[in-house]
Structure formats: C-alpha cells, structure tokens
N, C-alpha and C. Protein backbone atom coordinates (compact mmCIF):
# COMPACT_ATOMS: atom_id res chain seq x y z
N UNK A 1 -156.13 98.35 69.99
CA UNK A 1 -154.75 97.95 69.96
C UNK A 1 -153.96 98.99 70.75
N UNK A 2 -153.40 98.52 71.91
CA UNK A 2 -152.64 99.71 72.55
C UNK A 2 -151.41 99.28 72.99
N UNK A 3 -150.51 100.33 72.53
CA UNK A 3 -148.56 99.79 72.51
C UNK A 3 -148.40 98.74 71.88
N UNK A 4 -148.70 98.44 70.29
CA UNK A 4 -148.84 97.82 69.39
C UNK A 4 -148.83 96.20 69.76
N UNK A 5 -149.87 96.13 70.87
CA UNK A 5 -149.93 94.82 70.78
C UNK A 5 -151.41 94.20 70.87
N UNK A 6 -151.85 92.96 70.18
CA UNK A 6 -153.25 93.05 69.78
C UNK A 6 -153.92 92.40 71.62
N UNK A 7 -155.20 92.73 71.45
CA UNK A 7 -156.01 92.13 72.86
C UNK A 7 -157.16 91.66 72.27
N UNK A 8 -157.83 90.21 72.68
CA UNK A 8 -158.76 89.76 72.45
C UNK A 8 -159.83 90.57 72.29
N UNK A 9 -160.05 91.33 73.29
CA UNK A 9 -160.91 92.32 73.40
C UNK A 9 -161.19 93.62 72.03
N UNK A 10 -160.03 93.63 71.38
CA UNK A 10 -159.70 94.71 69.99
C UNK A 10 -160.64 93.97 69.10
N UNK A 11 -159.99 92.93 68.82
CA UNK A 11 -160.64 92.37 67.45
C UNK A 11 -160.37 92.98 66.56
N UNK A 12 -160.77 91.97 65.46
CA UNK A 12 -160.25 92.50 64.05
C UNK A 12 -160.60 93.90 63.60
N UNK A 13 -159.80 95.06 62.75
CA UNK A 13 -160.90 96.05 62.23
C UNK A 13 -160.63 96.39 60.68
N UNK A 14 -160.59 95.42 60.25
CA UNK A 14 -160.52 95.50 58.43
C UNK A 14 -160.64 94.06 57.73
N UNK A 15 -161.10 94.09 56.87
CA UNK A 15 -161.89 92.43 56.08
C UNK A 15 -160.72 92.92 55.13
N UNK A 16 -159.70 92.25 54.93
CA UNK A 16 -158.77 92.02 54.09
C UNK A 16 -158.90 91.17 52.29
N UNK A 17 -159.16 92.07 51.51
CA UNK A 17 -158.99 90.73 50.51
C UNK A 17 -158.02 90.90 49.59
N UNK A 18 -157.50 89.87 49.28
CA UNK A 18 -155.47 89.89 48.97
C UNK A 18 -155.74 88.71 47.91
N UNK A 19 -154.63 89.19 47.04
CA UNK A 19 -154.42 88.17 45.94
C UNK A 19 -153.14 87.07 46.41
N UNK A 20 -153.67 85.87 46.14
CA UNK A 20 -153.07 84.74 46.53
C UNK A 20 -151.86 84.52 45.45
N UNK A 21 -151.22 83.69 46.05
CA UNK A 21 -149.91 83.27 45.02
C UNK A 21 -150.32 82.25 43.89
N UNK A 22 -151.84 81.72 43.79
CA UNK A 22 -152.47 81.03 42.69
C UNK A 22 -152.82 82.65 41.89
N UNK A 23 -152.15 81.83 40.47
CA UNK A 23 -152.93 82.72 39.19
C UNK A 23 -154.42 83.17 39.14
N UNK A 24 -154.83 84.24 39.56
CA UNK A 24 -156.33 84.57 39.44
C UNK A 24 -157.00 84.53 40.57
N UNK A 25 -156.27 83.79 41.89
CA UNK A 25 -156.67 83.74 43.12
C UNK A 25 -156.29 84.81 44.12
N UNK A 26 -157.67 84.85 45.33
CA UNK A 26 -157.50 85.26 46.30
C UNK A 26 -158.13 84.71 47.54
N UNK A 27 -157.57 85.47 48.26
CA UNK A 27 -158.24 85.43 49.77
C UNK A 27 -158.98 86.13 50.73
N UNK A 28 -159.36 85.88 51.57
CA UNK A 28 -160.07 86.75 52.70
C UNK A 28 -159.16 86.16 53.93
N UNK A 29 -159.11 87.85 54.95
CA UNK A 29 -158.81 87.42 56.52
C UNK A 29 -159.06 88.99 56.98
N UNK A 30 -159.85 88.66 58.23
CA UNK A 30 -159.80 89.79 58.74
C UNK A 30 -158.66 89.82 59.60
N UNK A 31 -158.44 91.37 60.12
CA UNK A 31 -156.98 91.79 60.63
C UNK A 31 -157.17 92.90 61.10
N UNK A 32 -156.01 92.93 62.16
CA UNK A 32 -156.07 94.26 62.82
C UNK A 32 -154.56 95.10 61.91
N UNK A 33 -154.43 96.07 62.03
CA UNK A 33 -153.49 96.57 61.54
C UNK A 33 -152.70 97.58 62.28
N UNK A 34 -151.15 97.12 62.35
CA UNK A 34 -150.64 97.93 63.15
C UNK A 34 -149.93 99.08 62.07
N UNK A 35 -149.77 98.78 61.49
CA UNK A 35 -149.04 100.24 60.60
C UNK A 35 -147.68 100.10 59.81
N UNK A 36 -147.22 100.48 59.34
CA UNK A 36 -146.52 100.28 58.44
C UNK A 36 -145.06 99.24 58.58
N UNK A 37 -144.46 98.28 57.46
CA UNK A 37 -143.39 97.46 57.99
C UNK A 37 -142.30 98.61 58.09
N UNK A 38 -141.09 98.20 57.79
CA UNK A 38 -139.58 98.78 57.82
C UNK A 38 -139.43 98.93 56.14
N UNK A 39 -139.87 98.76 55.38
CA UNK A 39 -140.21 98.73 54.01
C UNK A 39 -141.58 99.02 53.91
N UNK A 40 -141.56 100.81 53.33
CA UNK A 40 -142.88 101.29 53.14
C UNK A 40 -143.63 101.21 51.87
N UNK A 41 -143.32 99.86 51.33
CA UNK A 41 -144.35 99.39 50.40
C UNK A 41 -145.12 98.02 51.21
N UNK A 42 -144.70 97.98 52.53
CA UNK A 42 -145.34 96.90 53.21
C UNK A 42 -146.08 97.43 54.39
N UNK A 43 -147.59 96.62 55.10
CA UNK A 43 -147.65 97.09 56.27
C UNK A 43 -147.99 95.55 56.66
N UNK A 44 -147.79 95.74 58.07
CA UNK A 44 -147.94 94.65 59.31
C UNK A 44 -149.31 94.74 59.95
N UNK A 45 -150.16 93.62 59.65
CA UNK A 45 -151.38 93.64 60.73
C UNK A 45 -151.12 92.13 61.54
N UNK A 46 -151.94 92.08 62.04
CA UNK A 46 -152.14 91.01 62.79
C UNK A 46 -153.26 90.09 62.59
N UNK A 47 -153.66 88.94 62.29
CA UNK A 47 -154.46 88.13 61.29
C UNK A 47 -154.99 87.13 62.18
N UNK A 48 -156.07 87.28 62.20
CA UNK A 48 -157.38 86.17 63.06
C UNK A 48 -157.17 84.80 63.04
N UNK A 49 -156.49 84.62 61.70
CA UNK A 49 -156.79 83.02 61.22
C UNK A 49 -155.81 82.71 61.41
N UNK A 50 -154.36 83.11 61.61
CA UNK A 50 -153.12 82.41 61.74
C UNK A 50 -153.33 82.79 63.33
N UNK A 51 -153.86 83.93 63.76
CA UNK A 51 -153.27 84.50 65.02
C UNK A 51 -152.00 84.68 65.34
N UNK A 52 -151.19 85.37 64.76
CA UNK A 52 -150.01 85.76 64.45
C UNK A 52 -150.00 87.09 63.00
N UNK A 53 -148.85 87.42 63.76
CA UNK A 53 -148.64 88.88 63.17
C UNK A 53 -148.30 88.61 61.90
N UNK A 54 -148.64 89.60 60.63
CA UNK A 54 -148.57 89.32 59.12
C UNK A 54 -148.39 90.49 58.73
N UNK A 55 -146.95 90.59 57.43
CA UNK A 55 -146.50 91.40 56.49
C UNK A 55 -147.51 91.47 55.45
N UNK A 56 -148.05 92.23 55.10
CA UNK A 56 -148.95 92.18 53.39
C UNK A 56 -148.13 93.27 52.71
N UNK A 57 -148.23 93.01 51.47
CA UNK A 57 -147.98 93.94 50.46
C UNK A 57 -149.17 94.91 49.73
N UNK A 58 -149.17 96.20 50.00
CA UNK A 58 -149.88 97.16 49.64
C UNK A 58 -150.53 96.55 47.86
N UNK A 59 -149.16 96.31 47.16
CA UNK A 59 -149.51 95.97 45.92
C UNK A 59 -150.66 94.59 45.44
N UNK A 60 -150.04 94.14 46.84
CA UNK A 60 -151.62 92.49 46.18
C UNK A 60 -152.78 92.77 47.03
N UNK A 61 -153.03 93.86 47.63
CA UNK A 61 -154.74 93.78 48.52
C UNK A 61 -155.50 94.22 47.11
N UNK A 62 -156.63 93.52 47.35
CA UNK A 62 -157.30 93.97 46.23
C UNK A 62 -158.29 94.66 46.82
N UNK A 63 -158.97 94.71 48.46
CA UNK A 63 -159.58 96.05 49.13
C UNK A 63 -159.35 95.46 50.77
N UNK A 64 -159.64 96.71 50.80
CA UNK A 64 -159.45 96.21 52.39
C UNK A 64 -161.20 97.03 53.19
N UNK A 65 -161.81 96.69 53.74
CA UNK A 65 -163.16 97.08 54.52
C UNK A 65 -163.15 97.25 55.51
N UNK A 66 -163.47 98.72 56.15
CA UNK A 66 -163.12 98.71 57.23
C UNK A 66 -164.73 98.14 58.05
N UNK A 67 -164.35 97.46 58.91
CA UNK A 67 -165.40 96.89 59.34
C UNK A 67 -166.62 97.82 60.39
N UNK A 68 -166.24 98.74 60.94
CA UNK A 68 -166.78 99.23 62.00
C UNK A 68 -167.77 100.80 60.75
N UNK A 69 -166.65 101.07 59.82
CA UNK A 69 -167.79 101.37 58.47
C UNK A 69 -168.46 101.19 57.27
N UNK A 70 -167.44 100.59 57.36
CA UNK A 70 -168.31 99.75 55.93
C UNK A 70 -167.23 100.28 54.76
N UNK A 71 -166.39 101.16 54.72
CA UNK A 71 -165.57 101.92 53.88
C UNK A 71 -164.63 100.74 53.58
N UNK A 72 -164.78 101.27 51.75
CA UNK A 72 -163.68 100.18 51.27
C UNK A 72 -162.55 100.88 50.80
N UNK A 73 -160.90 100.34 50.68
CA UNK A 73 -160.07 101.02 50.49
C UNK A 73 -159.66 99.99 49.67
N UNK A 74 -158.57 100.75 48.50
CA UNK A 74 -157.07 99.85 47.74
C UNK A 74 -156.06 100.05 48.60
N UNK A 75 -155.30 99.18 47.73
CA UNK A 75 -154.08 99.05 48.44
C UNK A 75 -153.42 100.48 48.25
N UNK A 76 -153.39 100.99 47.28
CA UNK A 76 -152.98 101.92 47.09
C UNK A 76 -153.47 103.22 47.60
N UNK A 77 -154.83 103.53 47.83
CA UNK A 77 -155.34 104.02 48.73
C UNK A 77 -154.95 104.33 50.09
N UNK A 78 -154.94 102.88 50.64
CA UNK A 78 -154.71 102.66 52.10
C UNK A 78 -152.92 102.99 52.22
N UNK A 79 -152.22 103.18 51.01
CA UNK A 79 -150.67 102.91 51.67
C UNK A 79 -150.74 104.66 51.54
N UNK A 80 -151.57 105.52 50.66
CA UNK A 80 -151.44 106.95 50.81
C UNK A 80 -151.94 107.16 52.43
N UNK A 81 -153.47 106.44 52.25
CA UNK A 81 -153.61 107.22 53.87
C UNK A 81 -152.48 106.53 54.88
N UNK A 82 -151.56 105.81 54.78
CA UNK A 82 -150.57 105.36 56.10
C UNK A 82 -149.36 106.14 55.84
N UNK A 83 -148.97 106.65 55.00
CA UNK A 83 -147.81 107.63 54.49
C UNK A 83 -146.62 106.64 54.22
N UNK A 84 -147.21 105.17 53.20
CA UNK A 84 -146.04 104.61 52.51
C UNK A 84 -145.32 104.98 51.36
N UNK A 85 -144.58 104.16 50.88
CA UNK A 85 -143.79 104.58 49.62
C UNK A 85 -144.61 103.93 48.29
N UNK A 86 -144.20 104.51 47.11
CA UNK A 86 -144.82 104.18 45.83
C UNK A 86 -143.69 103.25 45.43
C-alpha cells in the first residue's frame, strides 16, 4: 500500500473476523489496512469483498490474522499496537 492507496498487486494483509449486527454472529473478510479513522476507536482498511474502503470498530473484531504470519491479534490488541483510543 503506498500513499494510502490500495494496488492490486498489495493484496489483502489481515483475515478479519468481526462480529456482525446478528445476535451471536459473525463474519470473515480479508483487508488491507490503512490505519487509523478520525475517531481513534475506529480504523479504516480496505476490504476484498466490497472492494471499497471500510470503517471497523476496534470493539467488534473478534481477531484479526495477519496473513503473511500467521499472528493473531484483538481488537484491542491491534488498536494498542496502532496508538488508538480506549
């Protein structure tokens, strides 16, 4: 990803899994991630399956994988390593 804009060539680098707006549900999408929204309880990646850029909330990922290691993160995790807000 360079000058925050995605290239075919990048591809995704995190397996996203997020709790859905169904009770007890979730989802999968992989995504690239550009870094934090304007509200640092949010960050902005960019999402394979819509192909279009996406807000998530730190609070509903239930992990995120980074794909190129295998390392799994929380949301909460991942918003310490991006230097969001609690």
């Amino acid at each position: 990803m360079a000058d925050g804009q995605v290239y075919e060539e990048d591809g995704p680098n995190f397996q996203l899994e997020y709790l859905s707006d169904l009770p007890g549900g979730t989802y999968s999408r992989r995504i690239a991630i550009f870094g934090l929204a304007e509200r640092k309880d949010l960050f902005e990646a960019w999402c394979f399956v819509y192909n279009a850029k996406r807000t998530y909330a730190f609070s509903k990922v239930v992990s995120l994988e980074e794909l190129a290691t295998g390392k799994r993160y929380s949301g909460e995790e991942m918003r310490t390593a991006m230097g969001g807000e609690q």
